[in-house]
Protein backbone atom coordinates (compact mmCIF):
# COMPACT_ATOMS: atom_id res chain seq x y z
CA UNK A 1 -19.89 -15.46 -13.16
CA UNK A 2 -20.11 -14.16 -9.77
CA UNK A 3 -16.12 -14.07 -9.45
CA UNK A 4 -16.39 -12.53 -12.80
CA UNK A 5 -18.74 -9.38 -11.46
CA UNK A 6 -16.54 -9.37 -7.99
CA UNK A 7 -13.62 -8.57 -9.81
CA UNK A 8 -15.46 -6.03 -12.06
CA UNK A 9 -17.22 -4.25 -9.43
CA UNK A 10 -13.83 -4.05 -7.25
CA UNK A 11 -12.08 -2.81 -10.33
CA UNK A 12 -14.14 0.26 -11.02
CA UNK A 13 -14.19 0.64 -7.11
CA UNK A 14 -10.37 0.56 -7.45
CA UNK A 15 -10.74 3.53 -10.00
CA UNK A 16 -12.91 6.13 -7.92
CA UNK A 17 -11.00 4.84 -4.92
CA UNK A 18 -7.55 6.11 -6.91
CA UNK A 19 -9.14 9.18 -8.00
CA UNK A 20 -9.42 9.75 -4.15
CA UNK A 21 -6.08 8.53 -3.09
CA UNK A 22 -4.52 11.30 -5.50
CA UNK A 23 -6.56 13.79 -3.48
CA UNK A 24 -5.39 12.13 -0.04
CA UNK A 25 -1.87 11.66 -1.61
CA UNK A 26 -1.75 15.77 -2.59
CA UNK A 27 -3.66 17.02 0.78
CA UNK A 28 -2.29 14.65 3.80
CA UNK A 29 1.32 15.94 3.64
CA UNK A 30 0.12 19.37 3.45
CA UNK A 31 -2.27 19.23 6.02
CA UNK A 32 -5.18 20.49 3.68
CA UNK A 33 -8.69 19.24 4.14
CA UNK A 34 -10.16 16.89 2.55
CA UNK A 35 -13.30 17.78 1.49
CA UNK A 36 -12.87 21.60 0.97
CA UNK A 37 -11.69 23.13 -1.82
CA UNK A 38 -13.11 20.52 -4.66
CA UNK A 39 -10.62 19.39 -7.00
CA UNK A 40 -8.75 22.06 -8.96
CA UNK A 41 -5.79 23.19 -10.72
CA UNK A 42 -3.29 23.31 -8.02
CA UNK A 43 -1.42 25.95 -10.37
CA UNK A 44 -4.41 28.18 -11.54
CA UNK A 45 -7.04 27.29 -9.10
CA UNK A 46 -9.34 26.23 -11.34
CA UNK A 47 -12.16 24.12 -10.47
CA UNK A 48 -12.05 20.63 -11.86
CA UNK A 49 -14.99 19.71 -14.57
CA UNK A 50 -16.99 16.51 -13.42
CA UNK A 51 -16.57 14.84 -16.92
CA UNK A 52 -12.53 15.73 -16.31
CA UNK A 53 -12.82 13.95 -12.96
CA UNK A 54 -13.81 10.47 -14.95
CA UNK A 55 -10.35 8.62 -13.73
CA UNK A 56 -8.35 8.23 -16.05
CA UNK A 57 -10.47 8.83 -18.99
CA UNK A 58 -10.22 12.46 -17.56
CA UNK A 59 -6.67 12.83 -17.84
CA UNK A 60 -6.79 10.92 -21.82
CA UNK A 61 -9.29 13.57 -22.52
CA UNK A 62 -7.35 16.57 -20.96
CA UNK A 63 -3.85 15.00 -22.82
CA UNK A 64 -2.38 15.88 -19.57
CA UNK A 65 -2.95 19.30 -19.11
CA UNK A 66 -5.19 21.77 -17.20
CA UNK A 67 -8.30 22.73 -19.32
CA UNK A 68 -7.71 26.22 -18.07
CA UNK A 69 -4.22 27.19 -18.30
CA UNK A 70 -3.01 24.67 -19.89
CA UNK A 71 -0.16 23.61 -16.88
CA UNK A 72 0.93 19.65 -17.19
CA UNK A 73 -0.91 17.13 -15.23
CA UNK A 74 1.77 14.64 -13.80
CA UNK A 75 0.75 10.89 -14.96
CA UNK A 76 1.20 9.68 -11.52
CA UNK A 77 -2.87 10.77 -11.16
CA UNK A 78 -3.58 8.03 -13.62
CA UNK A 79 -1.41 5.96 -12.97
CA UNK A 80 -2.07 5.58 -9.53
CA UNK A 81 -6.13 5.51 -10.60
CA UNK A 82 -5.32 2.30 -12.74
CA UNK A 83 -3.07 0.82 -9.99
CA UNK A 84 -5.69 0.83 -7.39
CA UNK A 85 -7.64 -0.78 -9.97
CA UNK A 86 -5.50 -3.30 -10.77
CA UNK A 87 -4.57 -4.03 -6.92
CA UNK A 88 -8.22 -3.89 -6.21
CA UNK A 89 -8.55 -6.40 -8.87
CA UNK A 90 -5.75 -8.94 -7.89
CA UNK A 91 -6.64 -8.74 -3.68
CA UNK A 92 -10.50 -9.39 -4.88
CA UNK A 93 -9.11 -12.51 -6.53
CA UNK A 94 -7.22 -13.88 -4.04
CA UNK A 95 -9.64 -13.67 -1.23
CA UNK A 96 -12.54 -13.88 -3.27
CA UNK A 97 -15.98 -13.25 -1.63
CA UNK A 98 -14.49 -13.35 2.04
CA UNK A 99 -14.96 -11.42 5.44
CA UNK A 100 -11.52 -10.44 4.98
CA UNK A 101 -11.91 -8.99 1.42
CA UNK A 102 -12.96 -5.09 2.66
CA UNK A 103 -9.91 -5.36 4.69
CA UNK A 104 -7.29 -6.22 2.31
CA UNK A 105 -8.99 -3.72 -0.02
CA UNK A 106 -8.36 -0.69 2.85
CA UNK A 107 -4.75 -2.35 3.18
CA UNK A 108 -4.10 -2.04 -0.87
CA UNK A 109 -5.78 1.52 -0.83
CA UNK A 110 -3.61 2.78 2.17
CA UNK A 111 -0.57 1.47 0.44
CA UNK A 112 -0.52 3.25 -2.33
CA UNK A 113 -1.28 6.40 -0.75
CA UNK A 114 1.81 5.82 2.18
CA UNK A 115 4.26 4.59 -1.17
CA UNK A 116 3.59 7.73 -2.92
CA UNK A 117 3.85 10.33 -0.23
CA UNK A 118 7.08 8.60 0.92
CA UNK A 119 8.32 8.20 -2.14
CA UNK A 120 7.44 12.10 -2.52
CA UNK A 121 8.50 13.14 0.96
CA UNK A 122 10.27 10.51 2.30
CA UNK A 123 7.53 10.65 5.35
CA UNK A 124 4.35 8.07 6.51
CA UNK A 125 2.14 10.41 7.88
CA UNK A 126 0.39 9.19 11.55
CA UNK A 127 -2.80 10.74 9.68
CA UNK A 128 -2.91 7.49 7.50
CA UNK A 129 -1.10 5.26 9.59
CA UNK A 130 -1.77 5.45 13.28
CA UNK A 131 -6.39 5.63 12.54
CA UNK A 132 -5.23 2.45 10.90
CA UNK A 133 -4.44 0.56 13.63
CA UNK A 134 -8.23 1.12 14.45
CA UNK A 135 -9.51 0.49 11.04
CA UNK A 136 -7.71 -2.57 10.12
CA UNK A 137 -9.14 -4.46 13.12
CA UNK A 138 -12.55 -3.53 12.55
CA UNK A 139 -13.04 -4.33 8.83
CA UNK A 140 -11.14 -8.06 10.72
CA UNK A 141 -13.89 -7.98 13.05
CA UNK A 142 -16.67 -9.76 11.12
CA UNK A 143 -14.54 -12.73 9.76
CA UNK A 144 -13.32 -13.29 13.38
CA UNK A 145 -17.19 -13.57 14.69
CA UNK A 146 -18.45 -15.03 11.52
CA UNK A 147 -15.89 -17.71 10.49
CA UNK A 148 -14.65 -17.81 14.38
CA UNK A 149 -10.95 -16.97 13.47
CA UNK A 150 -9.32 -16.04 16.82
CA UNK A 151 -6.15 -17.73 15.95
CA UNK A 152 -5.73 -15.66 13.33
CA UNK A 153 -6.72 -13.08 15.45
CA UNK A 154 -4.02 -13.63 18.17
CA UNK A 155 -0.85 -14.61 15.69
CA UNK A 156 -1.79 -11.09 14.05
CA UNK A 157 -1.52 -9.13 17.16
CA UNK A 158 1.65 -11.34 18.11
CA UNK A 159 3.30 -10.45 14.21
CA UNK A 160 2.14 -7.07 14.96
CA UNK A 161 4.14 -7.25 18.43
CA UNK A 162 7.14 -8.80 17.11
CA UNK A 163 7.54 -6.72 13.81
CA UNK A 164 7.16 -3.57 16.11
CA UNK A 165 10.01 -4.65 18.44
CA UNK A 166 12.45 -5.72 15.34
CA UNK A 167 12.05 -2.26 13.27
CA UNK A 168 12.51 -0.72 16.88
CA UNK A 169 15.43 -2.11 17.55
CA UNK A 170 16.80 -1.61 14.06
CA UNK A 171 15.46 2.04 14.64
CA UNK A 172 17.78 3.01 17.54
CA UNK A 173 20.75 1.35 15.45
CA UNK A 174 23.14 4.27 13.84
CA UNK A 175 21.58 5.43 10.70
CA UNK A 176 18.52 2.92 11.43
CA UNK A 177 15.24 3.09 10.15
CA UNK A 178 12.56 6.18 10.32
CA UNK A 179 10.06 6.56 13.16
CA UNK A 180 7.03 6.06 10.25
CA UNK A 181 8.67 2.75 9.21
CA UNK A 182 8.34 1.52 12.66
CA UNK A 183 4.85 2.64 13.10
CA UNK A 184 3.76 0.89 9.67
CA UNK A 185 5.44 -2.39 10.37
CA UNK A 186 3.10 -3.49 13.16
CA UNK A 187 0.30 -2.25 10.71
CA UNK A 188 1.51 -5.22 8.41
CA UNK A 189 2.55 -7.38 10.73
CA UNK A 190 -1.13 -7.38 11.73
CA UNK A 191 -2.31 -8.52 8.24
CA UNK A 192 0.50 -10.66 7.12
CA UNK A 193 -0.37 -12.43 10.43
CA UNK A 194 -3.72 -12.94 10.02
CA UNK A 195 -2.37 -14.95 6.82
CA UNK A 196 -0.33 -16.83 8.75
CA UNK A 197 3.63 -16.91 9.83
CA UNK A 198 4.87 -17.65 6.78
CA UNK A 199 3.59 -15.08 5.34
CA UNK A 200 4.94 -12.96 8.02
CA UNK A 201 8.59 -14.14 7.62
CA UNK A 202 8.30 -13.48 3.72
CA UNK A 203 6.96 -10.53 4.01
CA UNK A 204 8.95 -8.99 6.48
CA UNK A 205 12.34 -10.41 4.53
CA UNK A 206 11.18 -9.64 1.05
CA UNK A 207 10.67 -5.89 2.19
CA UNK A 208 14.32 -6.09 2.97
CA UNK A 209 15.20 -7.67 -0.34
CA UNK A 210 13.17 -5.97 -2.76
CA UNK A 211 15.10 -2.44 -0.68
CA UNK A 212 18.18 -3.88 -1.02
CA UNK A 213 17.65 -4.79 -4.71
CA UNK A 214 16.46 -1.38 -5.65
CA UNK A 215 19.36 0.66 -3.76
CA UNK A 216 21.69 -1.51 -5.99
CA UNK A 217 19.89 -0.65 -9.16
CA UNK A 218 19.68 3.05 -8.06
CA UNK A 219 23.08 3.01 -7.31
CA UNK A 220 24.13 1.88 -10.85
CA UNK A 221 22.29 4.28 -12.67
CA UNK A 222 23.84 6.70 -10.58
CA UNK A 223 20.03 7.81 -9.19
CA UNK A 224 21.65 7.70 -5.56
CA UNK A 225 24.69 7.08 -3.85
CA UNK A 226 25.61 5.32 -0.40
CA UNK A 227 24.89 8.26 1.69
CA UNK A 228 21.57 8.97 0.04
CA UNK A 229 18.45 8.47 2.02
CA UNK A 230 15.95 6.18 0.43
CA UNK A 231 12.42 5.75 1.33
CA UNK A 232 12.08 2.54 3.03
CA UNK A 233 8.15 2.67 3.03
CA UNK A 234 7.32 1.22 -0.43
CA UNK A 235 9.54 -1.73 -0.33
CA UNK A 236 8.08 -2.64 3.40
CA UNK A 237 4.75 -2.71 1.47
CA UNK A 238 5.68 -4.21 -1.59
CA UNK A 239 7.06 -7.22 0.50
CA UNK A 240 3.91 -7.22 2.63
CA UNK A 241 2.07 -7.59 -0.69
CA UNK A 242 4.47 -10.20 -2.18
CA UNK A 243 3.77 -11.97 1.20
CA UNK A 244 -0.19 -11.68 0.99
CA UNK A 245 0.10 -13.30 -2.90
CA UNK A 246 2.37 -15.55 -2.76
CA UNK A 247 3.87 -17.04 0.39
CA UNK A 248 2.91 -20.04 0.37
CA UNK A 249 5.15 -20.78 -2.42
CA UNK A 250 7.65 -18.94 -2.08
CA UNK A 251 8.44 -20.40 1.61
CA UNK A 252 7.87 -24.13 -0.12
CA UNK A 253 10.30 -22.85 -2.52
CA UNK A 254 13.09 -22.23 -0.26
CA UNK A 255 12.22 -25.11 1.89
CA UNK A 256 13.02 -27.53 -0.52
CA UNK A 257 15.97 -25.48 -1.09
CA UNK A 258 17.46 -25.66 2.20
CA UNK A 259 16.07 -28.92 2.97
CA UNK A 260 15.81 -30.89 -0.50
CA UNK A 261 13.66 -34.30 -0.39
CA UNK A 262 15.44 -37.17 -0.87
């Protein structure tokens, strides 16, 4: 029961926590506050009703469209509502009721706000990235004094470090990777650390997989082309999130692969 009402209460706080990230995913790039205007109509201006702001139920009840002039409402605001829930849901079950939960939470929310806006713009604003680097050790904080975790402490600075000097170096390679990629990979390399190396190494390589993957598919469906520019950002983070779910396995996986037991 109480994993039951964790994963309930984490869900719905995925929702409202969506409903803000479309704000934050809108505003950021534009450098509009936060806060002021309230939600509107960014074609007419009009001011959002509270029982239209319900996420996702709002947009169901709206069928998509402004209530006042009737302009479509992309489905990315619901979509990315539900997906916060849903990645709310799955981080709550895999670290359960932890220290570390309210900081894998922030990591999920931050994710999906970076994906979309690089996806959008092909940028990872410092405004969401670099106060990170603050708030990710904080919300750490407590399960280092509380369960005494300094090693995982230390090997998440040192991933932090090392993923840092490998995207740098890659950076300064002809047509090499973005400044914001190399400013989120220590960002991960801090969490994936914390985790532990393996989960550092899969992460890390699965970013460049899951890229590599996707350019091919893009490619075929004649989406993109060799000289296009891709947005590296989402695969870095769906790797990182691969890593934080499953690499354990995965690393036994290819162990025994490369090193198969008699």
């Amino acid at each position: 029961m109480p994993q039951v009402f964790l994963l309930g209460v984490t869900g719905l706080l995925g929702l409202a926590v969506g409903s803000f990230l479309n704000v934050v995913i809108y505003r950021v790039p534009r450098d509009e506050s936060l806060v002021r205007p309230g939600s509107h109509c960014p074609h007419c201006g009009g001011a959002i009703r509270n029982r239209h702001n319900v996420p996702v139920l709002g947009w169901l009840m709206l069928r998509g469209r402004c209530a006042d002039c009737a302009a479509p409402i992309s489905v990315r605001y619901p979509l990315v509502e539900a997906g916060t829930a849903v990645l709310f849901g799955a981080v709550a079950a895999k670290f359960g009721w932890s220290w570390e939960l309210p900081a894998y939470l922030y990591l999920a929310a931050v994710s999906i706000a970076l994906a979309a806006i690089d996806i959008d713009l092909m940028r990872l604003p410092d405004k969401i990235v670099l106060p990170s680097y603050a708030v990710a050790p904080l919300l750490l904080l407590p399960a280092v004094l509380a369960e005494h975790s300094w090693a995982a402490a230390v090997r998440g600075l040192i991933a932090a470090a090392l993923l840092y000097a490998g995207y740098w170096i890659l950076a300064v390679l002809p047509k090499g990777m973005g400044g914001g990629d190399v400013k989120l990979a220590p960002l991960l390399g801090l969490y994936l650390g914390w985790l532990g190396w393996s989960s550092v190494v899969v992460g890390a390589f699965a970013g460049f997989l899951i890229g590599g993957v996707a350019g091919v598919l893009l490619m075929a469906a004649k989406v993109a082309t060799r000289k296009s520019r891709i947005p590296f950002g989402p695969y870095m983070l769906a790797g990182a999130f691969l890593a934080v779910f499953a690499a354990a396995p995965i690393a036994d996986w290819y162990t025994n692969l490369i090193l198969p037991t008699a």
